[in-house]
N, C-alpha and C. Protein backbone atom coordinates (compact mmCIF):
# COMPACT_ATOMS: atom_id res chain seq x y z
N UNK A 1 220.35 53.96 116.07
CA UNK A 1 221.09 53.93 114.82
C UNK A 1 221.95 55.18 114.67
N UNK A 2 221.75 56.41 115.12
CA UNK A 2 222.38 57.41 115.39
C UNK A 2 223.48 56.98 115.85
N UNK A 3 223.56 56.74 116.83
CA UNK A 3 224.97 56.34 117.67
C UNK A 3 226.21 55.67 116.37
N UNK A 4 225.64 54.38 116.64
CA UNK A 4 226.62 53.54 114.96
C UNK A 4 226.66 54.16 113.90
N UNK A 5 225.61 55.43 113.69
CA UNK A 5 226.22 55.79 112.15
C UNK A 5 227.35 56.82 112.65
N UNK A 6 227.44 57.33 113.86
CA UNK A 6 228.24 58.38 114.38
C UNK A 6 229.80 57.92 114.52
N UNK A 7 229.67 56.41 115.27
CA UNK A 7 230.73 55.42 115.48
C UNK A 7 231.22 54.84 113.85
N UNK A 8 230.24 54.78 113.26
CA UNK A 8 230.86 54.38 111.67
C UNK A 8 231.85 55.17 110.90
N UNK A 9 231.06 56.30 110.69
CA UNK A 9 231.67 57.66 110.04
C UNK A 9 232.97 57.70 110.65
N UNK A 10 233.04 57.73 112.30
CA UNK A 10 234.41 58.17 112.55
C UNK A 10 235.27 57.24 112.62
N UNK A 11 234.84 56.13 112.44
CA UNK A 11 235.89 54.59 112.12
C UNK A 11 236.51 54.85 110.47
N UNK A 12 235.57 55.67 109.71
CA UNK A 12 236.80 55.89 108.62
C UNK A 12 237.63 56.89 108.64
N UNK A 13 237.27 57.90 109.16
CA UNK A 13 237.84 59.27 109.47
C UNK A 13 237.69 60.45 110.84
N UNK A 14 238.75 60.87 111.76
CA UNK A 14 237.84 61.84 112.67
C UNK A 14 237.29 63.20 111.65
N UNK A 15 236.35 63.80 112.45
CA UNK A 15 235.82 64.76 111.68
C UNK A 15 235.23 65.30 112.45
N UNK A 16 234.83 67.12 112.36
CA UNK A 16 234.49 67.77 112.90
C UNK A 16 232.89 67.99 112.54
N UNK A 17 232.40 68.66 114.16
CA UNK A 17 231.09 68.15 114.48
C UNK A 17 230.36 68.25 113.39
N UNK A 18 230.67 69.78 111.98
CA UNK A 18 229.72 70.02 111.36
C UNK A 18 229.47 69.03 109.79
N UNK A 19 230.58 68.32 109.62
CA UNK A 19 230.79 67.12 108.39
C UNK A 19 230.05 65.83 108.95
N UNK A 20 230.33 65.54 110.23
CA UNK A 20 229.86 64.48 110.73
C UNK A 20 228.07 64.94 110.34
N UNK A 21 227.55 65.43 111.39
CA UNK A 21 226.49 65.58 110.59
C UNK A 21 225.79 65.48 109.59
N UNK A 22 226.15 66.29 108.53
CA UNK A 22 226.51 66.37 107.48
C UNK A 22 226.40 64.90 106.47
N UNK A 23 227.12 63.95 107.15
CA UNK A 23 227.14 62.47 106.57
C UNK A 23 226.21 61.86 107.16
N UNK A 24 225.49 61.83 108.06
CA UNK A 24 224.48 60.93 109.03
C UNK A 24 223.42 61.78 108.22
N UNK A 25 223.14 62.65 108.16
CA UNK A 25 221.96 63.16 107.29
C UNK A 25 221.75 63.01 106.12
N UNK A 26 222.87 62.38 105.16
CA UNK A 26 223.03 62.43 104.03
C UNK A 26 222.55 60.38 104.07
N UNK A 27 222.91 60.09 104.89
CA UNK A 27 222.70 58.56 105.17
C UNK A 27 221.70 58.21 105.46
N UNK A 28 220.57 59.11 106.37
CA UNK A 28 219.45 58.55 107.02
C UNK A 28 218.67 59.93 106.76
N UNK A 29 219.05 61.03 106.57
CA UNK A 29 218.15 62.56 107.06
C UNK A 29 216.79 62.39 105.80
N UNK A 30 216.66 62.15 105.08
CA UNK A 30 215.11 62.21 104.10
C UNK A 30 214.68 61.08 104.55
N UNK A 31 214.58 60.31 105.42
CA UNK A 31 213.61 59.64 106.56
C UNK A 31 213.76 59.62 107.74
N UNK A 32 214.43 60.12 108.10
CA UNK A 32 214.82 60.46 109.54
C UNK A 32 215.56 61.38 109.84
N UNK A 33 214.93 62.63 110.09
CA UNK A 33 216.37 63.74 109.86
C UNK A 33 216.65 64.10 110.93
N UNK A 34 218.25 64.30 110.65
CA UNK A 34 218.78 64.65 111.93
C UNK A 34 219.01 65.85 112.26
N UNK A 35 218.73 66.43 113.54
CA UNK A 35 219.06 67.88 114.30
C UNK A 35 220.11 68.00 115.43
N UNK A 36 220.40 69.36 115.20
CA UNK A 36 221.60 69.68 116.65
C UNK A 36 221.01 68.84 117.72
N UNK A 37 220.03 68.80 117.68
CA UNK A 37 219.10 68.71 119.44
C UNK A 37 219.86 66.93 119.45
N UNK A 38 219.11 66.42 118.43
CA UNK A 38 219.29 65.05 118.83
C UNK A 38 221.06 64.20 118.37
N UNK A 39 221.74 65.08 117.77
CA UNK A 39 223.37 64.53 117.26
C UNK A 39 224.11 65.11 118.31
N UNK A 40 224.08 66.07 119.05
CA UNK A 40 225.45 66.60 119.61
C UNK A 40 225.28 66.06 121.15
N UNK A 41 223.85 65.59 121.44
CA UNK A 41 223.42 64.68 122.88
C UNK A 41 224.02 63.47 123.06
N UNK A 42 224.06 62.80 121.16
CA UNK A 42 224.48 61.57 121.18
C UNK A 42 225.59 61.80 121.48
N UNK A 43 226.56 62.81 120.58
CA UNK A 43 227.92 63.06 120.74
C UNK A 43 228.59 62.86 122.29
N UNK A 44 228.07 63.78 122.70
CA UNK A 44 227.90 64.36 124.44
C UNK A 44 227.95 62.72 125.14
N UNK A 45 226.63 61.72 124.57
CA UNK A 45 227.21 60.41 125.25
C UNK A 45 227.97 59.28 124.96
N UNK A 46 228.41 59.35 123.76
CA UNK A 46 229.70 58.64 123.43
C UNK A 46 230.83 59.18 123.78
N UNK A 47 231.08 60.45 124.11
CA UNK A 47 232.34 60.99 124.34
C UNK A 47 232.08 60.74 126.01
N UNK A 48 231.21 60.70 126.68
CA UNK A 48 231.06 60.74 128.15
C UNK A 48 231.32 59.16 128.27
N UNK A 49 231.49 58.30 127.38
CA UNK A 49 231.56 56.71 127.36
C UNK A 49 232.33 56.19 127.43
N UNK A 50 233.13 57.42 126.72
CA UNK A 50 234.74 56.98 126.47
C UNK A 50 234.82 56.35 125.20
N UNK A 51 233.82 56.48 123.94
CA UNK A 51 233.70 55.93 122.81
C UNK A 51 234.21 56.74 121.62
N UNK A 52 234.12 58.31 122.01
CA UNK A 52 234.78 59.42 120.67
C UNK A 52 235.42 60.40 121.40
N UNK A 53 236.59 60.78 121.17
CA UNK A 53 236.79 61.75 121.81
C UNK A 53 236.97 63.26 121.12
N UNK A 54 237.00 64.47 122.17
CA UNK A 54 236.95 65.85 120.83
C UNK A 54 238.17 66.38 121.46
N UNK A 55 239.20 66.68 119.97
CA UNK A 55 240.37 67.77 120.26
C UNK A 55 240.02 69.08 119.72
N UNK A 56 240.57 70.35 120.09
CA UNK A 56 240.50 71.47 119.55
C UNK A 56 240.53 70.98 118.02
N UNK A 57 240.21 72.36 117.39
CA UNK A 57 240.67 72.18 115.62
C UNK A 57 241.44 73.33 115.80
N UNK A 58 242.80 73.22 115.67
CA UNK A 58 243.10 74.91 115.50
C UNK A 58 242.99 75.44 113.96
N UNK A 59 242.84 74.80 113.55
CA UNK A 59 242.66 75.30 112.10
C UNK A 59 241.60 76.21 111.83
N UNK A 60 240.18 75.76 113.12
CA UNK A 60 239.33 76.77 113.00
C UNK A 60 238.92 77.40 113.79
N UNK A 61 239.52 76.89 114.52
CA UNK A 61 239.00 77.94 115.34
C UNK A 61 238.49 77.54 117.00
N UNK A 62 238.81 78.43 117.90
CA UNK A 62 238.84 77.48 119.10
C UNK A 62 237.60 76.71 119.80
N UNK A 63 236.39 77.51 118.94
CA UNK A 63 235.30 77.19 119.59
C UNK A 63 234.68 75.75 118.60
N UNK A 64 236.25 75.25 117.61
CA UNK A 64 235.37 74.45 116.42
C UNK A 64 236.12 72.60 117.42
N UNK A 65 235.74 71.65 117.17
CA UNK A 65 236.68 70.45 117.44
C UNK A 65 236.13 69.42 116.39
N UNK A 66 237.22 68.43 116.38
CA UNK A 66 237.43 67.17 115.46
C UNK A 66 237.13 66.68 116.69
N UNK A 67 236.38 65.23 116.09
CA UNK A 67 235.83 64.06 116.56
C UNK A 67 236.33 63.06 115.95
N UNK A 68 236.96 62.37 116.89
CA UNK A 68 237.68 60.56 116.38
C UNK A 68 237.08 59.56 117.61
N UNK A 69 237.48 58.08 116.86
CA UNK A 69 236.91 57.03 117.64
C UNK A 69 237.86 56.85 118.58
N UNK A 70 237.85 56.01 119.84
CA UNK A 70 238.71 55.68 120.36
C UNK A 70 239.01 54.25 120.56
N UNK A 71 239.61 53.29 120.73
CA UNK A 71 239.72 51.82 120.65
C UNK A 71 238.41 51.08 121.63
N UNK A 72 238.33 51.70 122.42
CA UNK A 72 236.98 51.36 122.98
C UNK A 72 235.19 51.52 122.18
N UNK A 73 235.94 53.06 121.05
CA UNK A 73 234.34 53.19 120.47
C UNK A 73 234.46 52.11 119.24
N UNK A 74 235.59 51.90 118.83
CA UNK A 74 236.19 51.24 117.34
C UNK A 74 235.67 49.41 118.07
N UNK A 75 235.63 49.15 119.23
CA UNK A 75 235.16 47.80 119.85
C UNK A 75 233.45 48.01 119.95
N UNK A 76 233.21 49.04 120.48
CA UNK A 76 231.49 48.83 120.73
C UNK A 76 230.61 49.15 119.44
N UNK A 77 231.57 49.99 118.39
CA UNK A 77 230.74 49.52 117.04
C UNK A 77 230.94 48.55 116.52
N UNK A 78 232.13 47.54 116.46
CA UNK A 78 232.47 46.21 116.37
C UNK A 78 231.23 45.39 116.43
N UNK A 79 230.78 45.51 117.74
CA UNK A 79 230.47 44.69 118.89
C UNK A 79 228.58 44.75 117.92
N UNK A 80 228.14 46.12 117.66
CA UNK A 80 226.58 46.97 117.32
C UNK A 80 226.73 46.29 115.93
N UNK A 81 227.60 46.20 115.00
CA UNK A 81 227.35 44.96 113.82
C UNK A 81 227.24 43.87 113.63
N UNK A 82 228.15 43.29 115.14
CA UNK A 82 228.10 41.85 115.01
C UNK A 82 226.70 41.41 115.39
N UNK A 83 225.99 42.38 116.32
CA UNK A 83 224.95 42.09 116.71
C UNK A 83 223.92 42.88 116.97
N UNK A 84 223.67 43.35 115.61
CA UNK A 84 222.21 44.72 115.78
C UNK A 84 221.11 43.98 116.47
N UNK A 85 220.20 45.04 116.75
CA UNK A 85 219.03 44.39 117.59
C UNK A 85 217.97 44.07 116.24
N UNK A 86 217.17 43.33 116.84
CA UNK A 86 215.79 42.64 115.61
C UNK A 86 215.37 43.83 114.76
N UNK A 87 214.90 45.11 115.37
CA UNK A 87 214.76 46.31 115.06
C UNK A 87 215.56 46.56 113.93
N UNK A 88 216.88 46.47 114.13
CA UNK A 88 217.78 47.05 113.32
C UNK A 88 217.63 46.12 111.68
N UNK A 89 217.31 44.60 112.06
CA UNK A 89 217.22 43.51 111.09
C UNK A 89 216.18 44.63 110.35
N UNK A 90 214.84 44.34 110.44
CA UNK A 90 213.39 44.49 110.50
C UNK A 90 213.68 45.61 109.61
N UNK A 91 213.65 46.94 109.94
CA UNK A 91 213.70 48.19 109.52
C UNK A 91 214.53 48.63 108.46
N UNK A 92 214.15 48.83 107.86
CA UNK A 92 214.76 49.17 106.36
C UNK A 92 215.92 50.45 106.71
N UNK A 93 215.13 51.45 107.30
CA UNK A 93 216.35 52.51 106.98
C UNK A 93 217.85 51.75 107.96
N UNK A 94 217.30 51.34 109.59
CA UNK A 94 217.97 51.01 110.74
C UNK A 94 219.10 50.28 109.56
N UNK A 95 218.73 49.09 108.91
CA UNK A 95 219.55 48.30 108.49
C UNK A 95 220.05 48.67 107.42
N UNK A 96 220.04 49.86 106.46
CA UNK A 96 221.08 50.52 105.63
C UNK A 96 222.44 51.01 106.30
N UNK A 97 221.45 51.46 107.73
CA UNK A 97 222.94 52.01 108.32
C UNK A 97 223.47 51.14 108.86
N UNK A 98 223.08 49.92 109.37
CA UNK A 98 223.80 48.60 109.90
C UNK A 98 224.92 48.28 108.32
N UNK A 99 224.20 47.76 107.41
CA UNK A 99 224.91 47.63 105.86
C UNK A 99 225.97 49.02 105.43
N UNK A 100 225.59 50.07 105.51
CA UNK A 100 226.60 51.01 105.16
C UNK A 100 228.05 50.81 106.29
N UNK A 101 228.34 50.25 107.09
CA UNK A 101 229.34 50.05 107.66
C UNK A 101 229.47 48.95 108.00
N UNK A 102 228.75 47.52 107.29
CA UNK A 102 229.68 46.10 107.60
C UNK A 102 230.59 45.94 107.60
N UNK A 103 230.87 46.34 106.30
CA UNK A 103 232.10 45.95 106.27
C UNK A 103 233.54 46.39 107.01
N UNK A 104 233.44 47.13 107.61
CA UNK A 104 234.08 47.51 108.57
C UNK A 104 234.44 46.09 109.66
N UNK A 105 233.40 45.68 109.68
CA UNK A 105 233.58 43.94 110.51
C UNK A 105 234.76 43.05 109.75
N UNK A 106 235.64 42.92 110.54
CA UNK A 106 237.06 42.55 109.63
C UNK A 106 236.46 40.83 109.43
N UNK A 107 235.20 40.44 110.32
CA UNK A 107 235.29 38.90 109.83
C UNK A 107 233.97 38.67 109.21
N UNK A 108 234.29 37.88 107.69
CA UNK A 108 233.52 37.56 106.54
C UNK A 108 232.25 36.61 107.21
N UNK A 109 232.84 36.12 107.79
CA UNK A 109 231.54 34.73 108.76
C UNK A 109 230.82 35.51 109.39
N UNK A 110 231.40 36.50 110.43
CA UNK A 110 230.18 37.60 110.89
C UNK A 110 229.72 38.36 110.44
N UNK A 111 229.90 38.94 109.13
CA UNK A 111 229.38 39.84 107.93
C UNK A 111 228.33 39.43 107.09
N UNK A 112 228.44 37.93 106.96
CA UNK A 112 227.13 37.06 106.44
C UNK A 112 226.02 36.74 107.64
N UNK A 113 226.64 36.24 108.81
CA UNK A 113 226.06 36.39 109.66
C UNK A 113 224.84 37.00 109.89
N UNK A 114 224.95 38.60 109.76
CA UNK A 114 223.94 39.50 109.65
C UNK A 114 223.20 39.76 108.55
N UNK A 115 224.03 39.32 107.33
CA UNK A 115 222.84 39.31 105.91
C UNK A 115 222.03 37.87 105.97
N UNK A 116 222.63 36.95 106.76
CA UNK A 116 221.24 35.53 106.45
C UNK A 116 220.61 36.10 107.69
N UNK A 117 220.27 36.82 108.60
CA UNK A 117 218.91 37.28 109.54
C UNK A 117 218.51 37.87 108.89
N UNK A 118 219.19 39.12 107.98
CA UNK A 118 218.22 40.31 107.10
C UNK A 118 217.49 38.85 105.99
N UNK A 119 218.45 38.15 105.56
CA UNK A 119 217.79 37.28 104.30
C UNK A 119 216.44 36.46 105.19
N UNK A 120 216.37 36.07 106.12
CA UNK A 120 215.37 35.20 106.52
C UNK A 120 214.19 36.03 106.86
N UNK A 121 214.41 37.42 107.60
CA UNK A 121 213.09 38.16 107.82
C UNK A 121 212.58 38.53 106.40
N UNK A 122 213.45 38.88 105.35
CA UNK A 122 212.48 39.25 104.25
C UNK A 122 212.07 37.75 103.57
N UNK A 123 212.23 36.55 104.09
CA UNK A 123 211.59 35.52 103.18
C UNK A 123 210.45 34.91 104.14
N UNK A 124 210.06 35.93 104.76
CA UNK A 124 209.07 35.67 105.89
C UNK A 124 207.72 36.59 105.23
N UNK A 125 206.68 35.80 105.08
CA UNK A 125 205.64 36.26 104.48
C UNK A 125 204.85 37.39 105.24
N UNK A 126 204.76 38.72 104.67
CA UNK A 126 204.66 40.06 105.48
C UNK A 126 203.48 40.61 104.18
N UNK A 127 203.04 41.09 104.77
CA UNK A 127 202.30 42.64 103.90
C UNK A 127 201.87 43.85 104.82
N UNK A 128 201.19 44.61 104.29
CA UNK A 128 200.85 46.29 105.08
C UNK A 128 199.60 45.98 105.39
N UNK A 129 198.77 45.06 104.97
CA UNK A 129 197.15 45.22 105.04
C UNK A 129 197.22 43.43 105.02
N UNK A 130 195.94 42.93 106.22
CA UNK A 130 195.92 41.73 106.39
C UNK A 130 194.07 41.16 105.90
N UNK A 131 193.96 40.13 105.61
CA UNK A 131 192.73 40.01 105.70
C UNK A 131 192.66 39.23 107.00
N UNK A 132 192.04 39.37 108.06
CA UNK A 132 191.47 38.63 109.57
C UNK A 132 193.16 38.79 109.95
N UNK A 133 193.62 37.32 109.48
CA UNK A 133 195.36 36.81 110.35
C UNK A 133 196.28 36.93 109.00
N UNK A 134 195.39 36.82 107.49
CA UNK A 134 196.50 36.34 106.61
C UNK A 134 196.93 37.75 106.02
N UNK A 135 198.05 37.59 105.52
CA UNK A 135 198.95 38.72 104.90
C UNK A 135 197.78 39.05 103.51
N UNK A 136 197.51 39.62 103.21
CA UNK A 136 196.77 40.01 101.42
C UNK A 136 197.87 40.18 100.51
N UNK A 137 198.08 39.81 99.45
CA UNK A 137 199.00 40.14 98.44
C UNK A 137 198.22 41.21 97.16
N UNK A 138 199.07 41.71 96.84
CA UNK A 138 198.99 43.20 95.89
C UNK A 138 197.75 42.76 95.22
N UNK A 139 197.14 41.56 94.50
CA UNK A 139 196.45 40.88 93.36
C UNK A 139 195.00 40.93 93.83
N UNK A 140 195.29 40.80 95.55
CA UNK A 140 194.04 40.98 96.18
C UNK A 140 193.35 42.31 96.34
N UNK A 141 194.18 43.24 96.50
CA UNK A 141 194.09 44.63 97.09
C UNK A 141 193.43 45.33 95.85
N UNK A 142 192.13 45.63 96.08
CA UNK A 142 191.41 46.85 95.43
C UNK A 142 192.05 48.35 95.12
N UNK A 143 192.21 48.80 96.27
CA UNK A 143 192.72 50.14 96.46
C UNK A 143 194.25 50.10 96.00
N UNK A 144 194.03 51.21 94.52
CA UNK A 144 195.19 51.11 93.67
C UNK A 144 196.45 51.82 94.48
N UNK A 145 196.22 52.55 95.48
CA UNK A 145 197.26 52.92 96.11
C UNK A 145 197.92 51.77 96.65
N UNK A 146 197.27 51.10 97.75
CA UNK A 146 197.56 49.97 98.45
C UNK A 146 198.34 48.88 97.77
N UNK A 147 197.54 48.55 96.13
CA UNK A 147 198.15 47.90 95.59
C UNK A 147 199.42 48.34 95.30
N UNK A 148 199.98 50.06 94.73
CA UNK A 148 200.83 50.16 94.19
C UNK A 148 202.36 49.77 95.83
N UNK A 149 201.85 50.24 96.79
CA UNK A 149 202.70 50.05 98.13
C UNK A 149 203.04 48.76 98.09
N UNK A 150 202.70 47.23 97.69
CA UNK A 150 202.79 46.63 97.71
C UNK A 150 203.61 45.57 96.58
N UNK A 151 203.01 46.07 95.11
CA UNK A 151 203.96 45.85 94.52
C UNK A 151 205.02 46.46 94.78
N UNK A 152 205.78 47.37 95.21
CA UNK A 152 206.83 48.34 95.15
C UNK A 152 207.36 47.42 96.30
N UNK A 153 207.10 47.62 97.33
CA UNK A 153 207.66 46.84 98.29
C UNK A 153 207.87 44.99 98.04
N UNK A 154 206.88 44.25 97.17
CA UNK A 154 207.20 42.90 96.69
C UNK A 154 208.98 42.83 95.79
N UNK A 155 208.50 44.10 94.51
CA UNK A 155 210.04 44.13 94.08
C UNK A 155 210.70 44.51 94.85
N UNK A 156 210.99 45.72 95.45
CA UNK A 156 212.26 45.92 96.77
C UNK A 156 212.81 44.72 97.28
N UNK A 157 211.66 44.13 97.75
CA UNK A 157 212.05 42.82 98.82
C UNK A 157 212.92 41.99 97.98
N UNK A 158 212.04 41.34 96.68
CA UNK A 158 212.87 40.38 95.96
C UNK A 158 214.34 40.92 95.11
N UNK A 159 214.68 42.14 94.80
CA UNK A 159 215.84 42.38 93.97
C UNK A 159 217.01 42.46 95.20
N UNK A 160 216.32 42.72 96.87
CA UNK A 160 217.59 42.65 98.05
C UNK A 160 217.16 41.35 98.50
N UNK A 161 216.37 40.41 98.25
CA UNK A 161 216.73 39.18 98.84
C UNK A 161 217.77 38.30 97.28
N UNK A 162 217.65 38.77 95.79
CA UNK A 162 218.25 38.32 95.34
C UNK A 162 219.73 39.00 95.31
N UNK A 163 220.27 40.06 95.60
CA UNK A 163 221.73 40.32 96.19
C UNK A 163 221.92 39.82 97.43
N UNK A 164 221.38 39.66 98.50
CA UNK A 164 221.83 38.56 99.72
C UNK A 164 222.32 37.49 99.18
N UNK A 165 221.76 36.86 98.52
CA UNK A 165 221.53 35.24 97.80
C UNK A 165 223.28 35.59 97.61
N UNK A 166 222.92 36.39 96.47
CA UNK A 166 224.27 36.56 95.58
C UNK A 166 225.81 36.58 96.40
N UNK A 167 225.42 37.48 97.83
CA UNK A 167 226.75 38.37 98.54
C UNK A 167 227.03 36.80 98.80
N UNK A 168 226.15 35.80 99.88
CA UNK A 168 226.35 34.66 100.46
C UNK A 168 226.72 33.07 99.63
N UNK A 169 226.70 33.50 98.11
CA UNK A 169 226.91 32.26 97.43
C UNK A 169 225.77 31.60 97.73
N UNK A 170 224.98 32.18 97.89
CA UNK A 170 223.58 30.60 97.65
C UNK A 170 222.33 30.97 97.32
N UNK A 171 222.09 29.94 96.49
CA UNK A 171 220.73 30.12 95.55
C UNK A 171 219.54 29.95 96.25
N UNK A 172 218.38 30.79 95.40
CA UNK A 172 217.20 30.52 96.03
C UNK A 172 216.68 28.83 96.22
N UNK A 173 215.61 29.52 96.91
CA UNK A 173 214.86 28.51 97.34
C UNK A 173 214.64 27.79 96.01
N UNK A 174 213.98 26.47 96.08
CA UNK A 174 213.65 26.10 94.73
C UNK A 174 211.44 26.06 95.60
């Protein structure tokens, strides 16, 4: 997800290494935070890809550079929306950053595309704690913590499966 939020950011703007950052942490960093170690490696292999490339900045300085996409990186993030991996569906943060740059996907059919997989995994009966095979729901759960994880996550689920509904024109289930 690093990579596409890197390829996202610079599909709206090039930007230099320390803003870029800067926005990927601000996007994902209070659950996943990002460091030099692990952003400027990615950098290092999208630019070795031929996906971003870096010019001087003279503005700051020689040791500073701007980062832009190149028509090849502006195709393989294309390519990472039209078709995130299950992971990316599944995972809540993965798929904010999939959602924070759909729209960037110039086509509406492949933009829904990816919200009816997000819409079908969350209408797939899940919980955190199982009894034997079956899912437990909040009503069951003793442990008021457990319970509270569960309600919290029941509303989450239902107020973004009822904006899917909404983005795609179609009503719930009956």
């Amino acid at each position: 997800m690093l990579e596409l939020a890197i390829l996202g950011f610079l599909a709206e703007s090039p930007l230099p290494g320390h803003e870029l950052r800067r926005r990927v942490s601000h996007l994902t960093g209070y659950t996943r935070p990002v460091s030099d170690g692990s952003l400027y490696p990615a950098i290092n292999r999208l630019a070795k890809a031929g996906l971003l490339e870096r010019r001087a900045d003279p503005r700051a300085g020689a040791a500073r550079y701007v980062l832009s996409l190149t028509e090849a990186g502006r195709a393989d993030m294309l390519e990472r929306l039209r078709k995130p991996a299950e992971h990316e569906i599944t995972d809540h943060t993965r798929f904010y950053t999939v959602l924070s740059f759909l729209s960037l996907l110039p086509d509406l059919a492949e933009q829904h595309a990816v919200l009816r997989r997000r819409l079908a995994f969350l209408e797939e009966p899940a919980s955190f704690f199982y009894d034997g095979e079956r899912p437990m729901r909040a009503e069951e759960v003793t442990d008021p913590y457990r319970r509270g994880m569960l309600l919290a996550a029941r509303a989450t689920s239902r107020a973004e499966r009822t904006w899917l509904r909404e983005v795609l024109g179609e009503q719930p289930p009956a």
